[in-house]
N, C-alpha and C. Protein backbone atom coordinates (compact mmCIF):
# COMPACT_ATOMS: atom_id res chain seq x y z
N UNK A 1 -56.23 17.42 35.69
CA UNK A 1 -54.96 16.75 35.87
C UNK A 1 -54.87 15.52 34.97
N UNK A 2 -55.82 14.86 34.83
CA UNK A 2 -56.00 13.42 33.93
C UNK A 2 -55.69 13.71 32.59
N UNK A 3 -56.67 15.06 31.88
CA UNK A 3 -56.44 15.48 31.08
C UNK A 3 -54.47 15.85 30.52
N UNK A 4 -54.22 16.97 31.75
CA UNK A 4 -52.80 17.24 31.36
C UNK A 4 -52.05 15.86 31.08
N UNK A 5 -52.15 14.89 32.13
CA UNK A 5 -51.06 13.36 32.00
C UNK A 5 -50.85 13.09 30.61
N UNK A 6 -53.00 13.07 30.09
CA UNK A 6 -53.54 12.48 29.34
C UNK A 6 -52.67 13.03 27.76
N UNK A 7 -52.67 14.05 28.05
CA UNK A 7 -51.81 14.73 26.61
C UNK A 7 -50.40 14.92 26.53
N UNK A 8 -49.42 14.62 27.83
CA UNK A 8 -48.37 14.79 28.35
C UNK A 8 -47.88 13.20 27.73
N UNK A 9 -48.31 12.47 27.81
CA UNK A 9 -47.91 11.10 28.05
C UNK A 9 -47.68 11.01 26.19
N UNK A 10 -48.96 10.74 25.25
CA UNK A 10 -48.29 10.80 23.88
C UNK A 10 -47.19 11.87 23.17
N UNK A 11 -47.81 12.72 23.89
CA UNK A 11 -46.42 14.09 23.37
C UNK A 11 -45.16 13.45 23.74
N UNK A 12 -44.85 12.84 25.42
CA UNK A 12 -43.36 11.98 25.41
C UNK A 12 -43.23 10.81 24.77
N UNK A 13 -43.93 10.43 24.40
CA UNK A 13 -43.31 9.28 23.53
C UNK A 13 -43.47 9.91 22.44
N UNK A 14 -43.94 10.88 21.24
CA UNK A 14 -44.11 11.04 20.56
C UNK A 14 -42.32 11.85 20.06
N UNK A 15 -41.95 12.48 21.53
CA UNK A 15 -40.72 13.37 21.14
C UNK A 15 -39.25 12.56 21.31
N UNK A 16 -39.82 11.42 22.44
CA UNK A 16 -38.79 10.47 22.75
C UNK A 16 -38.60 9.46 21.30
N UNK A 17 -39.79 9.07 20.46
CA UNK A 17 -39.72 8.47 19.55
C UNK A 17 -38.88 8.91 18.33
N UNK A 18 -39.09 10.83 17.94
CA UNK A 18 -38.59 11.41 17.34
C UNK A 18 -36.92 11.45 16.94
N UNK A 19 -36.81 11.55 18.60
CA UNK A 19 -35.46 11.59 19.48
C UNK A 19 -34.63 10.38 18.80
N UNK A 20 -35.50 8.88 19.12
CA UNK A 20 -34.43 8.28 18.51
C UNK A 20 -34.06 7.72 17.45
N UNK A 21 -35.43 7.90 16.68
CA UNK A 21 -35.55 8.18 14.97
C UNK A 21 -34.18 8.55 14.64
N UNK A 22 -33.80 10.19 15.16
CA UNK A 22 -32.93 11.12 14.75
C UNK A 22 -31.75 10.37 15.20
N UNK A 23 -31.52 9.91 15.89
CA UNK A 23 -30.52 9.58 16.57
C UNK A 23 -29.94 7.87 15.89
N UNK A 24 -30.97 6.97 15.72
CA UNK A 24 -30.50 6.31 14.56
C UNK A 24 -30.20 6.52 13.30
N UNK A 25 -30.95 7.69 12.94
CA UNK A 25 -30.43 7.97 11.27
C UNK A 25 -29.17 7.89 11.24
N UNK A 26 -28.61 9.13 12.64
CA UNK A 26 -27.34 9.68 12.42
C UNK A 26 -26.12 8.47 12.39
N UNK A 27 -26.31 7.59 13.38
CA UNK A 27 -25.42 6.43 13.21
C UNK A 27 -25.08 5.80 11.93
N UNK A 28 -26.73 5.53 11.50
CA UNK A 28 -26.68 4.80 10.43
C UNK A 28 -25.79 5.41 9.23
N UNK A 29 -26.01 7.09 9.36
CA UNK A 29 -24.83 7.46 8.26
C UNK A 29 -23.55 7.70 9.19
N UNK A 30 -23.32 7.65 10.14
CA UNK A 30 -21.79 7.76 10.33
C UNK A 30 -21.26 6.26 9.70
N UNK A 31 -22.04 5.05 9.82
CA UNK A 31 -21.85 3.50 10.31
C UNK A 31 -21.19 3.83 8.05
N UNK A 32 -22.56 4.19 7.41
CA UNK A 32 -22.02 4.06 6.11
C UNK A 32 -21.11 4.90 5.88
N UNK A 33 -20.77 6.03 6.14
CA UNK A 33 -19.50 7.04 5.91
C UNK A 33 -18.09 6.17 6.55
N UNK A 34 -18.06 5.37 7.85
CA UNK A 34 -17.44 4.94 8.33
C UNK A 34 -17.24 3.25 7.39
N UNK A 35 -18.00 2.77 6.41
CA UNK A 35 -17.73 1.38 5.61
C UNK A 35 -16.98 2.36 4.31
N UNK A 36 -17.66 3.47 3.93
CA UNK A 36 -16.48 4.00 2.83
C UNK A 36 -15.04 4.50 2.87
N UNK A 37 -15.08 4.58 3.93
CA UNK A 37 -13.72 5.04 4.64
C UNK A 37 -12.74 3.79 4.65
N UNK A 38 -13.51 2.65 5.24
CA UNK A 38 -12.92 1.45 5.04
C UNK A 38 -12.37 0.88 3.76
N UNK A 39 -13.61 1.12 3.09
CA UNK A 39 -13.25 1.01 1.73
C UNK A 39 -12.43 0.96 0.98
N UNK A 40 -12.43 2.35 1.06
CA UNK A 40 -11.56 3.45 0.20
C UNK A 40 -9.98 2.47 0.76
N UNK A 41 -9.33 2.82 1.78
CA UNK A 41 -8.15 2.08 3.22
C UNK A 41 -8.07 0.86 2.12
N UNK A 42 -8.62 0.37 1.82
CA UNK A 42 -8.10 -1.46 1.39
C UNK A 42 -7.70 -1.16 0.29
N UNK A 43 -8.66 -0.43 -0.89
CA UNK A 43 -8.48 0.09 -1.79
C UNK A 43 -7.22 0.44 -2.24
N UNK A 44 -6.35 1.40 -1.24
CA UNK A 44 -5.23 1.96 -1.32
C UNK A 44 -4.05 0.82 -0.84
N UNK A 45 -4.61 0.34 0.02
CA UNK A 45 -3.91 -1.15 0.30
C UNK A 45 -3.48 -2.40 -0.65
N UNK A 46 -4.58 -2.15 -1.34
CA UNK A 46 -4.31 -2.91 -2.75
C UNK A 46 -3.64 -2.56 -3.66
N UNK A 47 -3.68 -1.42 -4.01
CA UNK A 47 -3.18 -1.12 -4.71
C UNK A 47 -1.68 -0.62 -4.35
N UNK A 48 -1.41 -0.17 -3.14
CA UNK A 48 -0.04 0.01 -3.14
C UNK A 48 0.79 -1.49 -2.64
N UNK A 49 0.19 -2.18 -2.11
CA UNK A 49 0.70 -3.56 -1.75
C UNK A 49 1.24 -4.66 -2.86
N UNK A 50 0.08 -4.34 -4.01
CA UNK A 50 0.26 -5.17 -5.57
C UNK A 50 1.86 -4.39 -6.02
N UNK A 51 1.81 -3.08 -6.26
CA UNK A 51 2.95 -2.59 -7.04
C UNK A 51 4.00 -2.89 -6.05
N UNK A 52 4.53 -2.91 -4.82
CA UNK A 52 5.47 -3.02 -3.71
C UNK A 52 5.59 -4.61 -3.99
N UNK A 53 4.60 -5.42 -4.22
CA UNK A 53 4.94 -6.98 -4.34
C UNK A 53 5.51 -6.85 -5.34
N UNK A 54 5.06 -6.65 -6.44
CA UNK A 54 5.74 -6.80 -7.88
C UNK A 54 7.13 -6.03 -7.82
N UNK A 55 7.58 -5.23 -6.72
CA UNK A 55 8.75 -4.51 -6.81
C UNK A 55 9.83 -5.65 -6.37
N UNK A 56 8.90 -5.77 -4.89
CA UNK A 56 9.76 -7.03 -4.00
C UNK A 56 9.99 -8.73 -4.56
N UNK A 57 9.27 -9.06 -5.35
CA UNK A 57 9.29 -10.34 -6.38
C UNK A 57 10.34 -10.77 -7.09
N UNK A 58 10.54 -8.89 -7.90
CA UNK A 58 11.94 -9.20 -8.42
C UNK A 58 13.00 -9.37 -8.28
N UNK A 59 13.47 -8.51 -7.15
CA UNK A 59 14.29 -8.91 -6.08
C UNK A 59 14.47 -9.94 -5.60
N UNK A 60 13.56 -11.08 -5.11
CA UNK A 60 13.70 -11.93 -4.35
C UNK A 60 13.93 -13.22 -5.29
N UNK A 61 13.81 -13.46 -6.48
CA UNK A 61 13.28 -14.29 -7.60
C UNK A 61 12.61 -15.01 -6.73
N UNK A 62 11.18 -14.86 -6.77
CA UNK A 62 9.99 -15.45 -6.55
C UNK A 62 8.77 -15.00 -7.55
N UNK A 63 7.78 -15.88 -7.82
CA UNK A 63 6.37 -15.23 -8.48
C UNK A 63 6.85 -15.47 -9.82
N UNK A 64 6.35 -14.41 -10.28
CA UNK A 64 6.34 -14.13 -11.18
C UNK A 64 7.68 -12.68 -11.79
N UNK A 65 8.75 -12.67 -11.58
CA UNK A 65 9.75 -11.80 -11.50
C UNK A 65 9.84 -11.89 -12.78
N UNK A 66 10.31 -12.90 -13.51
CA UNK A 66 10.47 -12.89 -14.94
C UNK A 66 10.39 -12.26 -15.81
N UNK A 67 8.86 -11.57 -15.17
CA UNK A 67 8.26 -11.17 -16.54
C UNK A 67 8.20 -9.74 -16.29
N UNK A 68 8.86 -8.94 -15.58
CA UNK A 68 9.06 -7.94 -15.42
C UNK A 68 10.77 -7.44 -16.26
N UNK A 69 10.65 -6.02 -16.22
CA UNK A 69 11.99 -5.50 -17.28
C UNK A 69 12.31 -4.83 -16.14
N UNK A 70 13.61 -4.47 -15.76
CA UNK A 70 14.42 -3.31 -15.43
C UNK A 70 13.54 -1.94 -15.23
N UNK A 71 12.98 -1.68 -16.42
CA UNK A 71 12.47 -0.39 -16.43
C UNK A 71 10.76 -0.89 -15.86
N UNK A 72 10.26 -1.69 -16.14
CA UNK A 72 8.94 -2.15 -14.92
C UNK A 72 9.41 -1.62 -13.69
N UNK A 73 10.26 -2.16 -13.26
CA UNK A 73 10.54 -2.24 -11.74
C UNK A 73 10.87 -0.41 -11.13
N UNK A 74 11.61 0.16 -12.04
CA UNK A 74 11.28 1.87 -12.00
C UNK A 74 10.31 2.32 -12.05
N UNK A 75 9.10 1.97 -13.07
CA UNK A 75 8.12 2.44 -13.00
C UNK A 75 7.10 2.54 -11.65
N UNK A 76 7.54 1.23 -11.63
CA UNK A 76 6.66 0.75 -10.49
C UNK A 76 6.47 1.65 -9.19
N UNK A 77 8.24 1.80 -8.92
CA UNK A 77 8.44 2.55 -7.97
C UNK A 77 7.78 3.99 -8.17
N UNK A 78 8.03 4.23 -9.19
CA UNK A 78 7.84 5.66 -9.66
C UNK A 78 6.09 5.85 -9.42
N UNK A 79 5.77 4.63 -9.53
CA UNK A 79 4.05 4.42 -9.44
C UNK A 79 3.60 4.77 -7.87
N UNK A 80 5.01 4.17 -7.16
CA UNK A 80 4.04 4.14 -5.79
C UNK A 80 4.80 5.12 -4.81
N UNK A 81 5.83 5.69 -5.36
CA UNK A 81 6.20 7.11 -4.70
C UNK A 81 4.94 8.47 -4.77
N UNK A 82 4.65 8.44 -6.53
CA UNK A 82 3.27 9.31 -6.48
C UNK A 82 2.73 9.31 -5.62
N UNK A 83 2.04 7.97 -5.03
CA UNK A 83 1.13 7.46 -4.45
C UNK A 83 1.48 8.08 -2.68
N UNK A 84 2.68 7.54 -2.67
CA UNK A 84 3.08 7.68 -1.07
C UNK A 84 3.04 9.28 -0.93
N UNK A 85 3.64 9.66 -1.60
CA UNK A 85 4.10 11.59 -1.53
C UNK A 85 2.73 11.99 -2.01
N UNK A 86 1.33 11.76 -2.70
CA UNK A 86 0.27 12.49 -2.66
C UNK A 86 -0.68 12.67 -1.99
N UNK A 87 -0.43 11.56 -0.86
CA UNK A 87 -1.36 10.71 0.51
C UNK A 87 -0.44 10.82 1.22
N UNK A 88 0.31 11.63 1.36
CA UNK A 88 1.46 11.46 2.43
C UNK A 88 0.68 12.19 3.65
N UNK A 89 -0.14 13.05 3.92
CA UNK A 89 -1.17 12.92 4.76
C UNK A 89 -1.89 12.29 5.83
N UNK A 90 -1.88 10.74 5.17
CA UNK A 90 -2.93 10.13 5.87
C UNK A 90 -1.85 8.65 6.31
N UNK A 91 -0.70 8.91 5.92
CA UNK A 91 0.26 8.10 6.41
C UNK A 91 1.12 8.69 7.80
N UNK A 92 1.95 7.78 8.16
CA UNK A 92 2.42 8.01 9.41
C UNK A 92 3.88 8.52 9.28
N UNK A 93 4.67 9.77 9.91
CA UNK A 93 5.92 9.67 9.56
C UNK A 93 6.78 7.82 9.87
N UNK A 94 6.69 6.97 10.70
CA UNK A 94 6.96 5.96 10.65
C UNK A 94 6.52 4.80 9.32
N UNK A 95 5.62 5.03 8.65
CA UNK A 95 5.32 4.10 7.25
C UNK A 95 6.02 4.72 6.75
N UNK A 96 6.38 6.14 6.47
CA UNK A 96 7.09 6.96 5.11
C UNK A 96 8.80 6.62 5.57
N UNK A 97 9.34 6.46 6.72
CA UNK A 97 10.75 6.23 7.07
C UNK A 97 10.79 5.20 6.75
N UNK A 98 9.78 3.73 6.83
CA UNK A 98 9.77 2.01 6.89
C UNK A 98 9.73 2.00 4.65
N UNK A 99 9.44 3.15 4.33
CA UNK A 99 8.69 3.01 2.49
C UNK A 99 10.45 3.38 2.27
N UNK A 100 10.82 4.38 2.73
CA UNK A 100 11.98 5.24 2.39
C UNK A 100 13.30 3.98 2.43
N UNK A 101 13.23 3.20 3.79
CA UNK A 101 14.18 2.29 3.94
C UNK A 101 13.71 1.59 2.82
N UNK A 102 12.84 1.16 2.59
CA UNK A 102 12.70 -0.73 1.57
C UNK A 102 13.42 0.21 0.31
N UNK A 103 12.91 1.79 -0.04
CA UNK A 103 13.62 1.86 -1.32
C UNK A 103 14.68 2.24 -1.42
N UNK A 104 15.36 2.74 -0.40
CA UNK A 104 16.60 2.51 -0.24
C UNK A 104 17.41 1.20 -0.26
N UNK A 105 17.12 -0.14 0.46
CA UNK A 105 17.33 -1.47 -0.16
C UNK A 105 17.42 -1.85 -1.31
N UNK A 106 16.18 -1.17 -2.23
CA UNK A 106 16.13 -1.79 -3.80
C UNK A 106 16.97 -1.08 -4.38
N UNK A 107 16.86 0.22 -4.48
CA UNK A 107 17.38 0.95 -5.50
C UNK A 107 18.48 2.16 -4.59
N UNK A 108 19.33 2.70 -5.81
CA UNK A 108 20.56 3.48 -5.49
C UNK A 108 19.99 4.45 -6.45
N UNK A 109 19.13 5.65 -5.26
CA UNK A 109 18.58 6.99 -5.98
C UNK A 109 19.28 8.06 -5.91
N UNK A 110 19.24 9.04 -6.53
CA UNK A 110 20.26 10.30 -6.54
C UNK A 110 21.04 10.34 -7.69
N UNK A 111 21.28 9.55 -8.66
CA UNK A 111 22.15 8.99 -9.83
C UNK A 111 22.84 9.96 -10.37
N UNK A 112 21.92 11.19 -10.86
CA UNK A 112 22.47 12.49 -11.03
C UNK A 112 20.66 13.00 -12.27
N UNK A 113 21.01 13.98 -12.14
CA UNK A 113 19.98 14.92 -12.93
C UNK A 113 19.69 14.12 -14.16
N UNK A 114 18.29 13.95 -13.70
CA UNK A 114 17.68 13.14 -15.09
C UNK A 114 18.17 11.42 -15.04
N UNK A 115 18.67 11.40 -14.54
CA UNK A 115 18.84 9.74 -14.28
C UNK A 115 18.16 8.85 -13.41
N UNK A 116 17.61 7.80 -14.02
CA UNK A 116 17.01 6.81 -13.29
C UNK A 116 17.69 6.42 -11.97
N UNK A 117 16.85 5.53 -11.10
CA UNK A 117 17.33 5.04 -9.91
C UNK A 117 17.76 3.77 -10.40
N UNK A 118 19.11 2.96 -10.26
CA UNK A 118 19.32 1.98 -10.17
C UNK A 118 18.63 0.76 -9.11
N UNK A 119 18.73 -0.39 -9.90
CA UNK A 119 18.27 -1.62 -8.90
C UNK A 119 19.41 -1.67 -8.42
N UNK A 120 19.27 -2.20 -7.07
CA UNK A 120 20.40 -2.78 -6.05
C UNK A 120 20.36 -4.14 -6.09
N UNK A 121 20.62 -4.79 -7.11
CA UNK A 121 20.86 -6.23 -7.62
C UNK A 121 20.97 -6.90 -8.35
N UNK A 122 21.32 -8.22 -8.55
CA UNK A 122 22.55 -8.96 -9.29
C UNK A 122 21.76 -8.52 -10.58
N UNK A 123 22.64 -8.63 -11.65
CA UNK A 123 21.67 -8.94 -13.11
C UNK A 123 22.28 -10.84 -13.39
N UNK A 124 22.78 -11.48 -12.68
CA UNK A 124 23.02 -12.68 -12.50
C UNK A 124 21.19 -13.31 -13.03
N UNK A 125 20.95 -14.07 -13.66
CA UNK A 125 20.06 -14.80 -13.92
C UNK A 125 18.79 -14.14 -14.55
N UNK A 126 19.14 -12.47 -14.67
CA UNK A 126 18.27 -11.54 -15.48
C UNK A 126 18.14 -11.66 -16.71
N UNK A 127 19.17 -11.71 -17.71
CA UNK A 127 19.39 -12.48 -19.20
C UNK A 127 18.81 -13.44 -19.82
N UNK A 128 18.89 -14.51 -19.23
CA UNK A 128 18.48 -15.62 -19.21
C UNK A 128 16.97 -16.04 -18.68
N UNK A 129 16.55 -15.55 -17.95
CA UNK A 129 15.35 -15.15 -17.49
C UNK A 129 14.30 -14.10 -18.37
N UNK A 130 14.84 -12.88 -18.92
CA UNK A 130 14.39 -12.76 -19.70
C UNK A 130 14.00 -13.47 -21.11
N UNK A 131 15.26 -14.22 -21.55
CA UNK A 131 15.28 -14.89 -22.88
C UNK A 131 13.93 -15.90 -22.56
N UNK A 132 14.14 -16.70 -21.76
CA UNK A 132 13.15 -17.81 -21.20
C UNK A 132 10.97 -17.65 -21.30
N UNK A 133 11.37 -15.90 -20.75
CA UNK A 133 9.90 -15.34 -21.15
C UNK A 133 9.82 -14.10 -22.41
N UNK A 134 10.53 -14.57 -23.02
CA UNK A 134 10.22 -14.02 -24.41
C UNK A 134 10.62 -12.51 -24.35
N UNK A 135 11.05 -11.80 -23.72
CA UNK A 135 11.75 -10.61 -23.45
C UNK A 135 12.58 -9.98 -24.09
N UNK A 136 12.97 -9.33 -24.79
CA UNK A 136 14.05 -9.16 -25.42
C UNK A 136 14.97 -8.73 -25.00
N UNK A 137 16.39 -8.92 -24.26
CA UNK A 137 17.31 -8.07 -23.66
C UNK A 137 17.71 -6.80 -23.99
N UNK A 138 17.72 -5.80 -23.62
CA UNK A 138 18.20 -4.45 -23.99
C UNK A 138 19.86 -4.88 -23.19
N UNK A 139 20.94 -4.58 -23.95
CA UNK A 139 21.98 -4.31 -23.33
C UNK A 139 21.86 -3.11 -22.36
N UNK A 140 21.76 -2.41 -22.87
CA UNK A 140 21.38 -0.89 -22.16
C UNK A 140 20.54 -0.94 -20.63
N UNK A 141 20.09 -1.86 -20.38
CA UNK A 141 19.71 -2.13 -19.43
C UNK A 141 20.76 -2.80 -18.23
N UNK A 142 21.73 -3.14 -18.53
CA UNK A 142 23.08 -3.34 -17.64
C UNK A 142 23.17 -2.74 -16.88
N UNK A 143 23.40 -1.42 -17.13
CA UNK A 143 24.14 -0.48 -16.28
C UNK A 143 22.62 0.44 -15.76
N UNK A 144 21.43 -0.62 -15.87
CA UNK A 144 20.48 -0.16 -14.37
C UNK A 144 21.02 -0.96 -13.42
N UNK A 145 21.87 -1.57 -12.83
CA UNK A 145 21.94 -2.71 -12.03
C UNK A 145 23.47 -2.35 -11.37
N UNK A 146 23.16 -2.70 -9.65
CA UNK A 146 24.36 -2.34 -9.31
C UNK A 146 24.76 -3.99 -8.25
N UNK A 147 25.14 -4.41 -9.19
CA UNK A 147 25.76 -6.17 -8.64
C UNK A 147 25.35 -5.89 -7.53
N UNK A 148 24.83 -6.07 -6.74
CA UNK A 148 24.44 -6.63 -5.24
C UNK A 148 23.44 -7.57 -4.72
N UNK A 149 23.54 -8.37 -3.41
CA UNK A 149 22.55 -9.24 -3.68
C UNK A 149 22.51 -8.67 -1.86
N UNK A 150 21.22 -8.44 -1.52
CA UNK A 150 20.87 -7.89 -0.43
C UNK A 150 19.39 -8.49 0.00
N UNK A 151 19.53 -9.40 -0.67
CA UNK A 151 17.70 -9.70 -0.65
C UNK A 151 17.19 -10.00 0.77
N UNK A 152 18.31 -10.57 1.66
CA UNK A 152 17.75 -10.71 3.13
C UNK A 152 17.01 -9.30 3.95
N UNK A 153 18.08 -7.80 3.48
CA UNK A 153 17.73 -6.58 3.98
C UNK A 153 16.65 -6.21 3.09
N UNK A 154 16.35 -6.99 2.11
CA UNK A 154 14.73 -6.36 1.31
C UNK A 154 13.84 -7.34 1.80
N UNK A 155 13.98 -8.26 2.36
CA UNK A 155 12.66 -8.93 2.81
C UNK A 155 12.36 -8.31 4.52
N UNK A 156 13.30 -7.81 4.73
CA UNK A 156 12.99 -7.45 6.53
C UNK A 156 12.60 -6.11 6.33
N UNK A 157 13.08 -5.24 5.38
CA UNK A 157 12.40 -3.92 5.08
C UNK A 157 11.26 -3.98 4.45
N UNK A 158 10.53 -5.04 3.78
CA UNK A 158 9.30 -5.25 2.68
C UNK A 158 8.24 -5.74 3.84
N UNK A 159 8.86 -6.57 4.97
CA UNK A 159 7.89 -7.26 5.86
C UNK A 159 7.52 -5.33 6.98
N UNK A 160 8.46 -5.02 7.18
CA UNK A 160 8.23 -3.88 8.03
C UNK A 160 7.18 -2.79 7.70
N UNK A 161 7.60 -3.11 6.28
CA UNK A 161 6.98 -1.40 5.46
C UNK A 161 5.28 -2.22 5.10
N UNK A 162 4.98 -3.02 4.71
CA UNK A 162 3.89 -3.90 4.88
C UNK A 162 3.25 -3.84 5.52
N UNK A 163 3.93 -4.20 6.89
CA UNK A 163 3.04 -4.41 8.24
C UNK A 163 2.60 -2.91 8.43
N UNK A 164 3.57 -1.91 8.68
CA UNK A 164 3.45 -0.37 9.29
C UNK A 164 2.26 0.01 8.03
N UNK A 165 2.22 -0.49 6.58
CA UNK A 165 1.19 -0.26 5.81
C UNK A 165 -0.54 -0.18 6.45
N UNK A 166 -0.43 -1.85 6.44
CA UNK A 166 -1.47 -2.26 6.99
C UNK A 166 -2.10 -1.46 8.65
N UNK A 167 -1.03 -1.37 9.20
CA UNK A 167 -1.56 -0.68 10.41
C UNK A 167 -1.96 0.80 10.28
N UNK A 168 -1.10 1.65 9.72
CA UNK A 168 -1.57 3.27 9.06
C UNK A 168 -2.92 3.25 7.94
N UNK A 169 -3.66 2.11 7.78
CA UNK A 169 -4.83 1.66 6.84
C UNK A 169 -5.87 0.64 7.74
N UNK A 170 -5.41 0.86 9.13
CA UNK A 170 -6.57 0.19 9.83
C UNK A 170 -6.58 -1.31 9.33
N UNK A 171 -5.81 -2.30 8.36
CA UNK A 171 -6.51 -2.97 7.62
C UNK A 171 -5.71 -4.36 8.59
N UNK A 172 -6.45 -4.94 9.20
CA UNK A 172 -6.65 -6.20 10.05
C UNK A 172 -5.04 -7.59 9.31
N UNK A 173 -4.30 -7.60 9.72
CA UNK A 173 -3.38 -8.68 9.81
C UNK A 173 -4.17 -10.36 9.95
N UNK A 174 -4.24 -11.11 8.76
CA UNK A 174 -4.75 -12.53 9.49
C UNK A 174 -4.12 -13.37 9.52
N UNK A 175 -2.31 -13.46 9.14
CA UNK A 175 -1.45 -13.79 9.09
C UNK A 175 0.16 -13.57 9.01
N UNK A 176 1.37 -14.26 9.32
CA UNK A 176 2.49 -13.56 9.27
C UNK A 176 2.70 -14.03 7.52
N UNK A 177 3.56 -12.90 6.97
CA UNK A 177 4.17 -13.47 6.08
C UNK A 177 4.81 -14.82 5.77
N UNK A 178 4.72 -15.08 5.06
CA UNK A 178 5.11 -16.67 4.17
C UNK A 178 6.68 -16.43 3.57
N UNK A 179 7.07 -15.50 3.23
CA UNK A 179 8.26 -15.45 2.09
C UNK A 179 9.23 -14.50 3.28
């Protein structure tokens, strides 16, 4: 009987030890699969948050707006529709209705076949603003612009689509907006 304990006793710790060997590994790679995941989330956060600021900037004349063209501000969009419609997946139908409203605010899409989306705002202080940062005006760039000044309904759609961002990206709020 001493004997059996005697060999019973290292075999359980030997299998219990095994046990949680195995059992920490596994954490330890969920814990790192679970920091790339994070990762990756900010990643996309950054990057769609930078192009959406630089959209919303110009609009608002704040930042750095200046130094953006007419056709920047299409691109841009054009940059982060890819983005939204190729990850549209891992977004929420509520971020894609909150993305859909802000670009509906900025721009007047549908124009007709092959035509750009217009900005939904003034070219009031666009001219001049360009001249100021060395820009060269395209006339042709006029008639991207549909006189309106709506900037109050683009900052409440930019704060919405932001926030619903951040929350469909897990990515932690440590403050309210400033602007």
């Amino acid at each position: 009987m001493k004997l059996l304990v005697s060999a019973t006793i290292p075999a359980l710790i030997l299998y219990f030890g095994y046990q949680l060997n195995s059992d920490l590994e596994t954490k330890q790679a969920e814990r790192i699969a679970l920091e790339r995941v994070v990762e990756w989330r900010f990643e996309q956060f950054k990057e769609l948050s930078a192009l959406v600021n630089d959209m919303y900037v110009y609009y608002i004349h704040v930042g750095k707006w200046k130094e953006f063209t007419p056709l920047d501000i299409v691109e841009k969009k054009r940059e982060v529709d890819k983005i939204i419609y190729a990850m549209g997946s891992i977004f929420s139908e509520e971020m894609k209705r909150k993305y859909n409203l802000l670009i509906g605010e900025m721009f007047s899409t549908y124009q007709g076949w092959g035509e750009d989306a217009r900005l939904r705002t003034s070219i009031t202080y666009r001219r001049e603003a360009a001249r100021k940062s060395r820009i060269e005006w395209d006339t042709n760039w006029d008639k991207r612009f549909i006189e309106e000044d709506n900037r109050t309904k683009i900052k409440n759609a930019y704060k919405a689509f932001t926030s619903q961002l951040a929350d469909d990206l897990n990515i932690p709020r440590s403050r309210e907006f400033l602007i």
